[in-house]
C-alpha atoms as a PDB file:
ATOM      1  CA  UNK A   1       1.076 -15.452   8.504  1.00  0.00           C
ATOM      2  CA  UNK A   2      -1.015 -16.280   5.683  1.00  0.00           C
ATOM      3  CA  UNK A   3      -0.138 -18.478   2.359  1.00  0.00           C
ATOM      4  CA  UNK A   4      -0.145 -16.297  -0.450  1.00  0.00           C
ATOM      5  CA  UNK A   5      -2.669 -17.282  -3.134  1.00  0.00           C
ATOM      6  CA  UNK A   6      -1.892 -16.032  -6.901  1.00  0.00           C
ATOM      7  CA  UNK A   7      -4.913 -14.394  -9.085  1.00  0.00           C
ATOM      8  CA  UNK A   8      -4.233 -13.686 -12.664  1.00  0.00           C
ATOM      9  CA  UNK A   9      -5.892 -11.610 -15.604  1.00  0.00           C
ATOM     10  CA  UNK A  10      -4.438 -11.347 -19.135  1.00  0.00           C
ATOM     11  CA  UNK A  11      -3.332  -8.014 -18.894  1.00  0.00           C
ATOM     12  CA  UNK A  12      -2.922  -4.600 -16.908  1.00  0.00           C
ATOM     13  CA  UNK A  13      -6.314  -3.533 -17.821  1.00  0.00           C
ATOM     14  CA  UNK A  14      -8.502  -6.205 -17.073  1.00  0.00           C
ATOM     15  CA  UNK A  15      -5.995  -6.718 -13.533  1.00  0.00           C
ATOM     16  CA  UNK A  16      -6.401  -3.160 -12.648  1.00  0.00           C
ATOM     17  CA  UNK A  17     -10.309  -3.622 -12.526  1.00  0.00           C
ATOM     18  CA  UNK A  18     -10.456  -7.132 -11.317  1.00  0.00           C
ATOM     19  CA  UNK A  19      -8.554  -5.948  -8.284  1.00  0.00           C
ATOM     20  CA  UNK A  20     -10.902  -2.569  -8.036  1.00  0.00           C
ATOM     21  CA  UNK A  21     -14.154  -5.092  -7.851  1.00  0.00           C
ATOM     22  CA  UNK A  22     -12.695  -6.970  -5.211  1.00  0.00           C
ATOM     23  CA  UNK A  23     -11.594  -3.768  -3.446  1.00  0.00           C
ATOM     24  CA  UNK A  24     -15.014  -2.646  -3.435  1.00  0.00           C
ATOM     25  CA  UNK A  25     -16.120  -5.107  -1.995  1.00  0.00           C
ATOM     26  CA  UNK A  26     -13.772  -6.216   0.766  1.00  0.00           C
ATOM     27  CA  UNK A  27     -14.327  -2.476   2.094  1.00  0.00           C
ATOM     28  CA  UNK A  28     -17.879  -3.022   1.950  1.00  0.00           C
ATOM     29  CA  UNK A  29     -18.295  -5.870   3.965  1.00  0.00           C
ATOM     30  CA  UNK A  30     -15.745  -4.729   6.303  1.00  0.00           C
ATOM     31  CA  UNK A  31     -17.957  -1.271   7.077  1.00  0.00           C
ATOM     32  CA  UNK A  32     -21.307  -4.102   7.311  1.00  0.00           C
ATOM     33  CA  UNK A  33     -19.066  -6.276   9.793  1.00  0.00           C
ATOM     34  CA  UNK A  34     -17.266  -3.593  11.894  1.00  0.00           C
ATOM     35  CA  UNK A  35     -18.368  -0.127  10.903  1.00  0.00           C
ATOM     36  CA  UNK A  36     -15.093   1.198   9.630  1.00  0.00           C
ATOM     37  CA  UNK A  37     -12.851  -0.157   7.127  1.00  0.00           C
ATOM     38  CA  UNK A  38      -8.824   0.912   6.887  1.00  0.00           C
ATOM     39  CA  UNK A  39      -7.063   0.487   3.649  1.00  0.00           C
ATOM     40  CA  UNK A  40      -3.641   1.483   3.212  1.00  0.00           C
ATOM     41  CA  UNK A  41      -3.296   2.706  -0.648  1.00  0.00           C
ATOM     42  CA  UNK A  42      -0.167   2.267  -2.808  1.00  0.00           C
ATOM     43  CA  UNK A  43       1.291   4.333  -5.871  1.00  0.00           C
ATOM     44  CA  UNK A  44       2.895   3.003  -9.133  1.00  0.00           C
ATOM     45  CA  UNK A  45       1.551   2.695 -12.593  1.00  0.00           C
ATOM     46  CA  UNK A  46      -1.083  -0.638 -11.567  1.00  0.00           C
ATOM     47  CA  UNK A  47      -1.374   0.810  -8.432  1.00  0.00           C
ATOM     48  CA  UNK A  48      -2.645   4.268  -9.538  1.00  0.00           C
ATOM     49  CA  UNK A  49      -4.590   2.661 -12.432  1.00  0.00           C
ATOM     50  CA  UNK A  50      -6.649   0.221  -9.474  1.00  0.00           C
ATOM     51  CA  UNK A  51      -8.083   3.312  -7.926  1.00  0.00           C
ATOM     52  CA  UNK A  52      -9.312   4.855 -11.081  1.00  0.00           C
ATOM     53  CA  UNK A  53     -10.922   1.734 -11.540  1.00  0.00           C
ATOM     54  CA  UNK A  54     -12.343   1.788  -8.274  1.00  0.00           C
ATOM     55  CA  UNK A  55     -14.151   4.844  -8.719  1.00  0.00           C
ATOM     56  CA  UNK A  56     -16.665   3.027 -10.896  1.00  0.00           C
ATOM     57  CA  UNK A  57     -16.327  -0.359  -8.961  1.00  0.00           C
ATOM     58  CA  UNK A  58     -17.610   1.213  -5.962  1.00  0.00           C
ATOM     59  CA  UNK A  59     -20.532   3.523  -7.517  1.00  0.00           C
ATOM     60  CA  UNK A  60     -21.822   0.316  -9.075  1.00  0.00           C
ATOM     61  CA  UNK A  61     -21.820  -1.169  -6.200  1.00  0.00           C
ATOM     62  CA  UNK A  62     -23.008   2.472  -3.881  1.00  0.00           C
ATOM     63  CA  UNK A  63     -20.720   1.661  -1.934  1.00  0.00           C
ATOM     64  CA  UNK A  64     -20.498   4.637   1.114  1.00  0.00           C
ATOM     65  CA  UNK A  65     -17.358   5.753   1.875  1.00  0.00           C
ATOM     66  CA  UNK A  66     -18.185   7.425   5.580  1.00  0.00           C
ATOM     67  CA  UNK A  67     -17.226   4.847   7.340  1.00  0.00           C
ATOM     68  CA  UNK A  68     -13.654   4.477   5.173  1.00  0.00           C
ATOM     69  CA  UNK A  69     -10.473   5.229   6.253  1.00  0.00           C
ATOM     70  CA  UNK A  70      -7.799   5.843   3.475  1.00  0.00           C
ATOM     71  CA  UNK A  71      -3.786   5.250   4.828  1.00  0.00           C
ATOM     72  CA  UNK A  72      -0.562   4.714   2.325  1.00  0.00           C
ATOM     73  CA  UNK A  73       1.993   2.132   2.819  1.00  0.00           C
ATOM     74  CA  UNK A  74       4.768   5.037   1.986  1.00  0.00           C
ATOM     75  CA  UNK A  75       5.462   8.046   0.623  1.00  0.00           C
ATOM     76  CA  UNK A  76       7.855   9.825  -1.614  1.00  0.00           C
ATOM     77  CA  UNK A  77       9.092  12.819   1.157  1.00  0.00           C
ATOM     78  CA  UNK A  78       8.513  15.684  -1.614  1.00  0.00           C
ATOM     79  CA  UNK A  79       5.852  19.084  -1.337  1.00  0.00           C
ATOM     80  CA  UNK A  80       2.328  19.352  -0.804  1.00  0.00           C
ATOM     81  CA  UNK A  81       0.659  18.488  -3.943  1.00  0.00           C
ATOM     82  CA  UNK A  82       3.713  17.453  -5.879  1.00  0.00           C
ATOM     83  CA  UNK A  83       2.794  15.702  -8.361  1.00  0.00           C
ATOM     84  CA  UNK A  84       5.164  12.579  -8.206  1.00  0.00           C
ATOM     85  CA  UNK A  85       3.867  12.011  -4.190  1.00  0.00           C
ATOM     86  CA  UNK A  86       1.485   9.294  -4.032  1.00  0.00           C
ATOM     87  CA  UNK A  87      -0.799  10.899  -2.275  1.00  0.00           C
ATOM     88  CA  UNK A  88      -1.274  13.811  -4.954  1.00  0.00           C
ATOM     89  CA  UNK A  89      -1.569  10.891  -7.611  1.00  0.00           C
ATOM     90  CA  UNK A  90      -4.447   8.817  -5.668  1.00  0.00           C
ATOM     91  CA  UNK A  91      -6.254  12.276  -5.416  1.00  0.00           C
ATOM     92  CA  UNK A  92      -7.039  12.679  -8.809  1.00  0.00           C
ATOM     93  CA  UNK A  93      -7.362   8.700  -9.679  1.00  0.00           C
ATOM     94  CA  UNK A  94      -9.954   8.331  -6.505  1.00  0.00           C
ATOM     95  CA  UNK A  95     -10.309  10.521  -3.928  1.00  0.00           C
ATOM     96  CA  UNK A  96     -11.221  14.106  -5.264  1.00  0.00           C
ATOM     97  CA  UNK A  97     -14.192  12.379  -7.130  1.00  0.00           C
ATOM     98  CA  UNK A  98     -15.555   9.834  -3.900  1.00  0.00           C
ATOM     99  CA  UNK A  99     -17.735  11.520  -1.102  1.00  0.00           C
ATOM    100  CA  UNK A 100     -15.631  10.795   1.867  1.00  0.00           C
ATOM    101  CA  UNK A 101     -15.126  12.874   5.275  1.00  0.00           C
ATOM    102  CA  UNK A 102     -11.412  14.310   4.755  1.00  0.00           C
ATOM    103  CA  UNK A 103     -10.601  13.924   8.267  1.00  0.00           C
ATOM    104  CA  UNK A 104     -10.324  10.131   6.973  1.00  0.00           C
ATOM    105  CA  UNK A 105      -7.524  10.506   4.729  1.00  0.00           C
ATOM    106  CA  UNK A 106      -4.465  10.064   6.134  1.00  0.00           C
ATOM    107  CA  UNK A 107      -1.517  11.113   3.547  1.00  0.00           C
ATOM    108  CA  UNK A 108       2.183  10.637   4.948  1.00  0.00           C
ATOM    109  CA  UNK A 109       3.278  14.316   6.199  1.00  0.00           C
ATOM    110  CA  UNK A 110       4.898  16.555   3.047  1.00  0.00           C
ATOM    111  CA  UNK A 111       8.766  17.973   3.088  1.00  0.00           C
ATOM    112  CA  UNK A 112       6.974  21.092   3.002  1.00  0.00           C
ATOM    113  CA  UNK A 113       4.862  20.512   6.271  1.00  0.00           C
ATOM    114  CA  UNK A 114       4.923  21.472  10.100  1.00  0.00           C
ATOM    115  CA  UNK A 115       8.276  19.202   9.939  1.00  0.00           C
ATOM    116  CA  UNK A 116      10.038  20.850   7.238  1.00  0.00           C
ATOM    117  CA  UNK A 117      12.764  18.723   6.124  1.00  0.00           C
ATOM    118  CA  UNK A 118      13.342  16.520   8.775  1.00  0.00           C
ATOM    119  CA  UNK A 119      11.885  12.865   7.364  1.00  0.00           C
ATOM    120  CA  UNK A 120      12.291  11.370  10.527  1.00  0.00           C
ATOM    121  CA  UNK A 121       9.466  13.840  12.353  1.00  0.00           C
ATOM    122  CA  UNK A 122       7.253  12.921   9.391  1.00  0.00           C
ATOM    123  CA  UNK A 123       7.099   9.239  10.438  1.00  0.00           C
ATOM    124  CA  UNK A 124       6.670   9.763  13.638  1.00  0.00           C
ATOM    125  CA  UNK A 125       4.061  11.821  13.398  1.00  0.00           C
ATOM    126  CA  UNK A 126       2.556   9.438  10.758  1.00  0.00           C
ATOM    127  CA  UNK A 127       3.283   6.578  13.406  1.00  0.00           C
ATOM    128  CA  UNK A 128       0.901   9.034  16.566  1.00  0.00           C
ATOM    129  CA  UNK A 129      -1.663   9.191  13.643  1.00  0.00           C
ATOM    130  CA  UNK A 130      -1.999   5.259  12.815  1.00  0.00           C
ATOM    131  CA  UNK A 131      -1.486   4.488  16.696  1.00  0.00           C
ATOM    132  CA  UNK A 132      -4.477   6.508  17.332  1.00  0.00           C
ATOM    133  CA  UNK A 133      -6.733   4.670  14.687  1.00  0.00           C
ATOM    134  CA  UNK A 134      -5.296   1.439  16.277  1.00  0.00           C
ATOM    135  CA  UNK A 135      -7.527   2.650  19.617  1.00  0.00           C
ATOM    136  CA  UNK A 136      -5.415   0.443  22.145  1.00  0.00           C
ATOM    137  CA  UNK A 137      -5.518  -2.544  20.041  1.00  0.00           C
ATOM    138  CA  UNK A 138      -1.502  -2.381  18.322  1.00  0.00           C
ATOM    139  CA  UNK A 139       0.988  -0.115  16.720  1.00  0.00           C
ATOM    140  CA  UNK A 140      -1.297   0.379  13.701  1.00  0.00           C
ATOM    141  CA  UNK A 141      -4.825  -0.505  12.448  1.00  0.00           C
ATOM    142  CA  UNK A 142      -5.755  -3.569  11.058  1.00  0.00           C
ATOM    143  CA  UNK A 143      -5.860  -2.741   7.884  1.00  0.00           C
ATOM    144  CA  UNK A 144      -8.706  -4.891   6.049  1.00  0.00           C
ATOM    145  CA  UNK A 145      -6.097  -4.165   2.518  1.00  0.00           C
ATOM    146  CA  UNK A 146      -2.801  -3.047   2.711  1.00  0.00           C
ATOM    147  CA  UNK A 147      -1.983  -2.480  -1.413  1.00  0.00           C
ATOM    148  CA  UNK A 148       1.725  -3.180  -2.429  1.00  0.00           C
ATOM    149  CA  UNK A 149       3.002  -2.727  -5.810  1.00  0.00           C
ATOM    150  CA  UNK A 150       6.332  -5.242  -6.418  1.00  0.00           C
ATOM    151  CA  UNK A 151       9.019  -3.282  -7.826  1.00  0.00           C
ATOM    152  CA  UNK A 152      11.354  -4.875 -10.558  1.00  0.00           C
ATOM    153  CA  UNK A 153      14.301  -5.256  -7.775  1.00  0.00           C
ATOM    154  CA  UNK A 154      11.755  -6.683  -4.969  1.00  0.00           C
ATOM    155  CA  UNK A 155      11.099  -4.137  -3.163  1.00  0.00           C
ATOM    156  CA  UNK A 156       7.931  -3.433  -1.398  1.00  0.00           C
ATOM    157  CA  UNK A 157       6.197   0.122  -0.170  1.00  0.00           C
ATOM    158  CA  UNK A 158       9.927   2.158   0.253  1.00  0.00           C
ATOM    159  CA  UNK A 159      11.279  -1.025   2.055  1.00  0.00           C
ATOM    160  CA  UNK A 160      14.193  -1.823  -0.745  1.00  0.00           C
ATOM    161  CA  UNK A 161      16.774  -4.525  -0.820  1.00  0.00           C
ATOM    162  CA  UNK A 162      19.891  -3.993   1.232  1.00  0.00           C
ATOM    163  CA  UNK A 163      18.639  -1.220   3.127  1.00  0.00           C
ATOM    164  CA  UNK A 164      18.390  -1.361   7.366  1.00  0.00           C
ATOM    165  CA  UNK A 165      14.833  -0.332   7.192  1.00  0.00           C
ATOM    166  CA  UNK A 166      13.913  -4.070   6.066  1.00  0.00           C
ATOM    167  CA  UNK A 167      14.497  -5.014   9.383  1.00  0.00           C
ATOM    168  CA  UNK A 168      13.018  -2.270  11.798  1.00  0.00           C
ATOM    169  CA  UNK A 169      10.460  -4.465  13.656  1.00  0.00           C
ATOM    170  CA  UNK A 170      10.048  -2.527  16.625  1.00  0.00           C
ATOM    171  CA  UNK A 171       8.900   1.102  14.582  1.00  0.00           C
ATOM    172  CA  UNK A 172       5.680   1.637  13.092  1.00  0.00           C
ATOM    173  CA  UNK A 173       6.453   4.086  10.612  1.00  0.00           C
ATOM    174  CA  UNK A 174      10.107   4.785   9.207  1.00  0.00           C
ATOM    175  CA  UNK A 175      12.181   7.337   7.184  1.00  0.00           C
ATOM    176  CA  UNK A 176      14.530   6.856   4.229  1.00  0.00           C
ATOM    177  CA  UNK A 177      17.119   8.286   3.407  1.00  0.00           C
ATOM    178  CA  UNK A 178      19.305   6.701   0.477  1.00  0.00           C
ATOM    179  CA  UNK A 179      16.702   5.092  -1.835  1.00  0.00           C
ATOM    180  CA  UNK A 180      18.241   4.023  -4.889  1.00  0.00           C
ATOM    181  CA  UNK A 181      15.453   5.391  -6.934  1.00  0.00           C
ATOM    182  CA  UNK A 182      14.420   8.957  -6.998  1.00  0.00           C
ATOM    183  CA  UNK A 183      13.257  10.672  -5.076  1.00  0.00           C
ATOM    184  CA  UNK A 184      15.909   8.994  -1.803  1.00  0.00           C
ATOM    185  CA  UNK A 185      13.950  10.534   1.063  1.00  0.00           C
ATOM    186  CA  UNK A 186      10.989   8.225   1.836  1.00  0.00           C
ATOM    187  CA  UNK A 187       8.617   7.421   4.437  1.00  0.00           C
ATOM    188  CA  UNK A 188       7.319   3.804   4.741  1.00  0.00           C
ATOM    189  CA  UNK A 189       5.473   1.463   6.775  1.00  0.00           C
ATOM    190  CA  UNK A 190       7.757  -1.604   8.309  1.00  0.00           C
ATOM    191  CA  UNK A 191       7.041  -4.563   7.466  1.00  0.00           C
ATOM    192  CA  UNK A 192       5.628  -5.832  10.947  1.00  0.00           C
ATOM    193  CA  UNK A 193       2.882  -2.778  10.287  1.00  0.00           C
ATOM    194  CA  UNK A 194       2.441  -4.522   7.028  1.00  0.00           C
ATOM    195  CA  UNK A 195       2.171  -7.843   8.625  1.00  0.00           C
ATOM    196  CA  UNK A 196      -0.375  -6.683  11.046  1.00  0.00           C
ATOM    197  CA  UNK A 197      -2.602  -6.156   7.949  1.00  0.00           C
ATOM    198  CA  UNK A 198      -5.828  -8.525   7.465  1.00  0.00           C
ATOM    199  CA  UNK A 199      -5.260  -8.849   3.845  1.00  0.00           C
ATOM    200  CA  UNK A 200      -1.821  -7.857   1.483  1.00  0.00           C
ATOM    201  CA  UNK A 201      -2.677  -7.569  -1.738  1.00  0.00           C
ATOM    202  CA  UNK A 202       0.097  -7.273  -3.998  1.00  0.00           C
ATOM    203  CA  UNK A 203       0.050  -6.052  -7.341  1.00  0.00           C
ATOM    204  CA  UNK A 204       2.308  -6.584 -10.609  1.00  0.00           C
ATOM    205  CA  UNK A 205       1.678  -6.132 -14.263  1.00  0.00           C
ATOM    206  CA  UNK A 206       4.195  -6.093 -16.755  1.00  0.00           C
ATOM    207  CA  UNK A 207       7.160  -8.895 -17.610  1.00  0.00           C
ATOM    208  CA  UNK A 208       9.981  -6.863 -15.439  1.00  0.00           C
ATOM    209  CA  UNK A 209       8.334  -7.507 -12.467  1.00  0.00           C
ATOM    210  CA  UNK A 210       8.341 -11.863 -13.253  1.00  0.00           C
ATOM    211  CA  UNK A 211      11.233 -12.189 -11.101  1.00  0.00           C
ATOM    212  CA  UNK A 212      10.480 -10.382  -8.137  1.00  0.00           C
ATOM    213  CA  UNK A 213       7.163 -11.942  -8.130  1.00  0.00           C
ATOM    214  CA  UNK A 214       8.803 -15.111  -8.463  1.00  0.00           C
ATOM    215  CA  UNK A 215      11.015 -14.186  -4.880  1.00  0.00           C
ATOM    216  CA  UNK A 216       8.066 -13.300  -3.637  1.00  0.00           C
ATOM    217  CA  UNK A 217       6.344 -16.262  -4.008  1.00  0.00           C
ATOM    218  CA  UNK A 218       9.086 -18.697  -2.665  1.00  0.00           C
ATOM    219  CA  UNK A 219       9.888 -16.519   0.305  1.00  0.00           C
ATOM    220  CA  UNK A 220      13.699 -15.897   1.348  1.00  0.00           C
ATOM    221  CA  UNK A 221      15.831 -13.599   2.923  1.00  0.00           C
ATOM    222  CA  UNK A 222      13.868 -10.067   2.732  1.00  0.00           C
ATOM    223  CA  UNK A 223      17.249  -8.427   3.128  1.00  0.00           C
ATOM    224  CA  UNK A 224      17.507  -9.876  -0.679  1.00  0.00           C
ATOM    225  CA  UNK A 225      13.458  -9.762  -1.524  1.00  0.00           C
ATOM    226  CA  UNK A 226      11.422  -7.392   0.832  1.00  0.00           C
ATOM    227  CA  UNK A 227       8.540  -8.646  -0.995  1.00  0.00           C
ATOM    228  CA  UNK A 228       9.069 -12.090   0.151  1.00  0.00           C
ATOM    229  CA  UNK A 229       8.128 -10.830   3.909  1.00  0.00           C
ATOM    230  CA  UNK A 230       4.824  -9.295   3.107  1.00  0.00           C
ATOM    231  CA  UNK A 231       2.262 -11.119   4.132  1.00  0.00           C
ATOM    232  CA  UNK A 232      -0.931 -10.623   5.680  1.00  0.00           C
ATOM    233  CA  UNK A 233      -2.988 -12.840   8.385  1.00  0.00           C
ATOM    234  CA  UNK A 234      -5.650 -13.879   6.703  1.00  0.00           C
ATOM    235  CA  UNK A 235      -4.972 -13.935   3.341  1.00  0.00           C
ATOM    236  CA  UNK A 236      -1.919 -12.638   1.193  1.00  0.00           C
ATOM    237  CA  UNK A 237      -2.829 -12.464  -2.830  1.00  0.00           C
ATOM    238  CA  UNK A 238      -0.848 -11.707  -5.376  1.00  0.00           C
ATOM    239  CA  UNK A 239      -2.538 -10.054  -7.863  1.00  0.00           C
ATOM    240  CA  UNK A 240      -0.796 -10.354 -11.166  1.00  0.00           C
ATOM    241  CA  UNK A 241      -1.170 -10.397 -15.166  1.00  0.00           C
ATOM    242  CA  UNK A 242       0.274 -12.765 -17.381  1.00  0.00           C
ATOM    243  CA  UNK A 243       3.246 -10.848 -18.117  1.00  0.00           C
ATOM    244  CA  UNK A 244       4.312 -10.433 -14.473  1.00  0.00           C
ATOM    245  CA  UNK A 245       3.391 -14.164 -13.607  1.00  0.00           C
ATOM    246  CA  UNK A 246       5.605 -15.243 -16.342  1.00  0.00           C
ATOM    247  CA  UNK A 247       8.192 -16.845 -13.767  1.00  0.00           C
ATOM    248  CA  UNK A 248       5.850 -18.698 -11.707  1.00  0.00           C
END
């Protein structure tokens, strides 16, 4: 696994489109090198505000999305269209405004789907989906990005301190059911499906996240820091302002 390198910008703003130019980019030159690029999108306030960004980022740059494949690292297990699901959330930020085939977005199954309740089902099917995009070659795709946002207690995607889930490394794709923020019924990647990842990029703005970028940084026990185990294989970078890179 990779050494994780720290970028910083003065604030949320000018981190949000920093990230969004380099985003642009890296899925560029991915689709030039291999004809397809895989990003696995994440939610939060930075998050959300990165792919708002990257609506402009990648019209200056024309970038075409047809060869683009759009994942999430997890998902809150709520309705179709709910507002407080990720998915619904990177919709209007990025997707319902970029030209790009909708058989290549992948949002994590609904509570309201062909599953119905059962969060378990979800990843699974979530797990056929990505092991189909992996064509033979792993578990999951290689993502070129896999975007986390740090939460204030060090947790990454809906992988959260003290939970078993942390240290699932033979699923893909796993269900939660006791998160200890709302909503508790999650579906997440693992964090060997992160690790499989070219790049992590992980995100933090804002002084409450200083600490858990701080664990992150100096690696530990991820049953204490989930954060602290993702990395990716060619590069990990946390992306941070100067707020959230207070402790470093």
């Amino acid at each position: 696994m990779s050494e994780p390198e720290v970028v910083r910008r003065p604030d949320g703003e000018e981190l949000a489109a920093a990230v969004a130019d380099e985003l642009a980019r890296t899925i560029r030159s991915a689709v030039a090198d291999r004809g397809v690029a895989h990003v696995a999108l994440t939610g939060g306030g930075i998050g959300i505000r990165t792919l708002a960004e990257l609506r402009g980022a990648a019209e200056r740059i024309g970038l075409d999305w047809s060869g683009v494949h759009l994942w999430w690292g997890d998902e809150r297990f709520l309705p179709d269209k709910d507002g407080e699901r990720n998915e619904t959330q990177a919709c209007e930020a990025l997707i319902d405004h970029i030209d790009i085939p909708s058989h290549q977005v992948h949002p994590i199954p609904a509570s309201d789907g062909a599953d119905g309740d059962e969060v378990e089902h979800a990843a699974t099917r979530y797990s056929r989906e990505l092991a189909v995009a992996a064509r033979g070659e792993g578990p999951v795709p290689s993502f070129d990005v896999c975007l986390l946002g740090v939460g204030p207690d060090a947790h990454v995607a809906s992988l959260f301190p003290g939970l078993p889930q942390v240290h699932d490394d033979e699923a893909a794709v796993v269900g939660v059911y006791d998160a200890p923020k709302p909503p508790p019924r999650r579906v997440t990647l693992t964090l060997p499906s992160i690790r499989a990842s070219r790049r992590v990029w992980l995100i933090a703005s804002g002084e409450g996240k200083a600490e858990a970028v701080r664990l992150g940084l100096v690696g530990g026990p991820v049953e204490e820091a989930p954060v602290a185990g993702a990395r990716g294989r060619e590069s990990t970078v946390f992306w941070l302002d100067e707020d959230a890179a207070s402790r470093i």
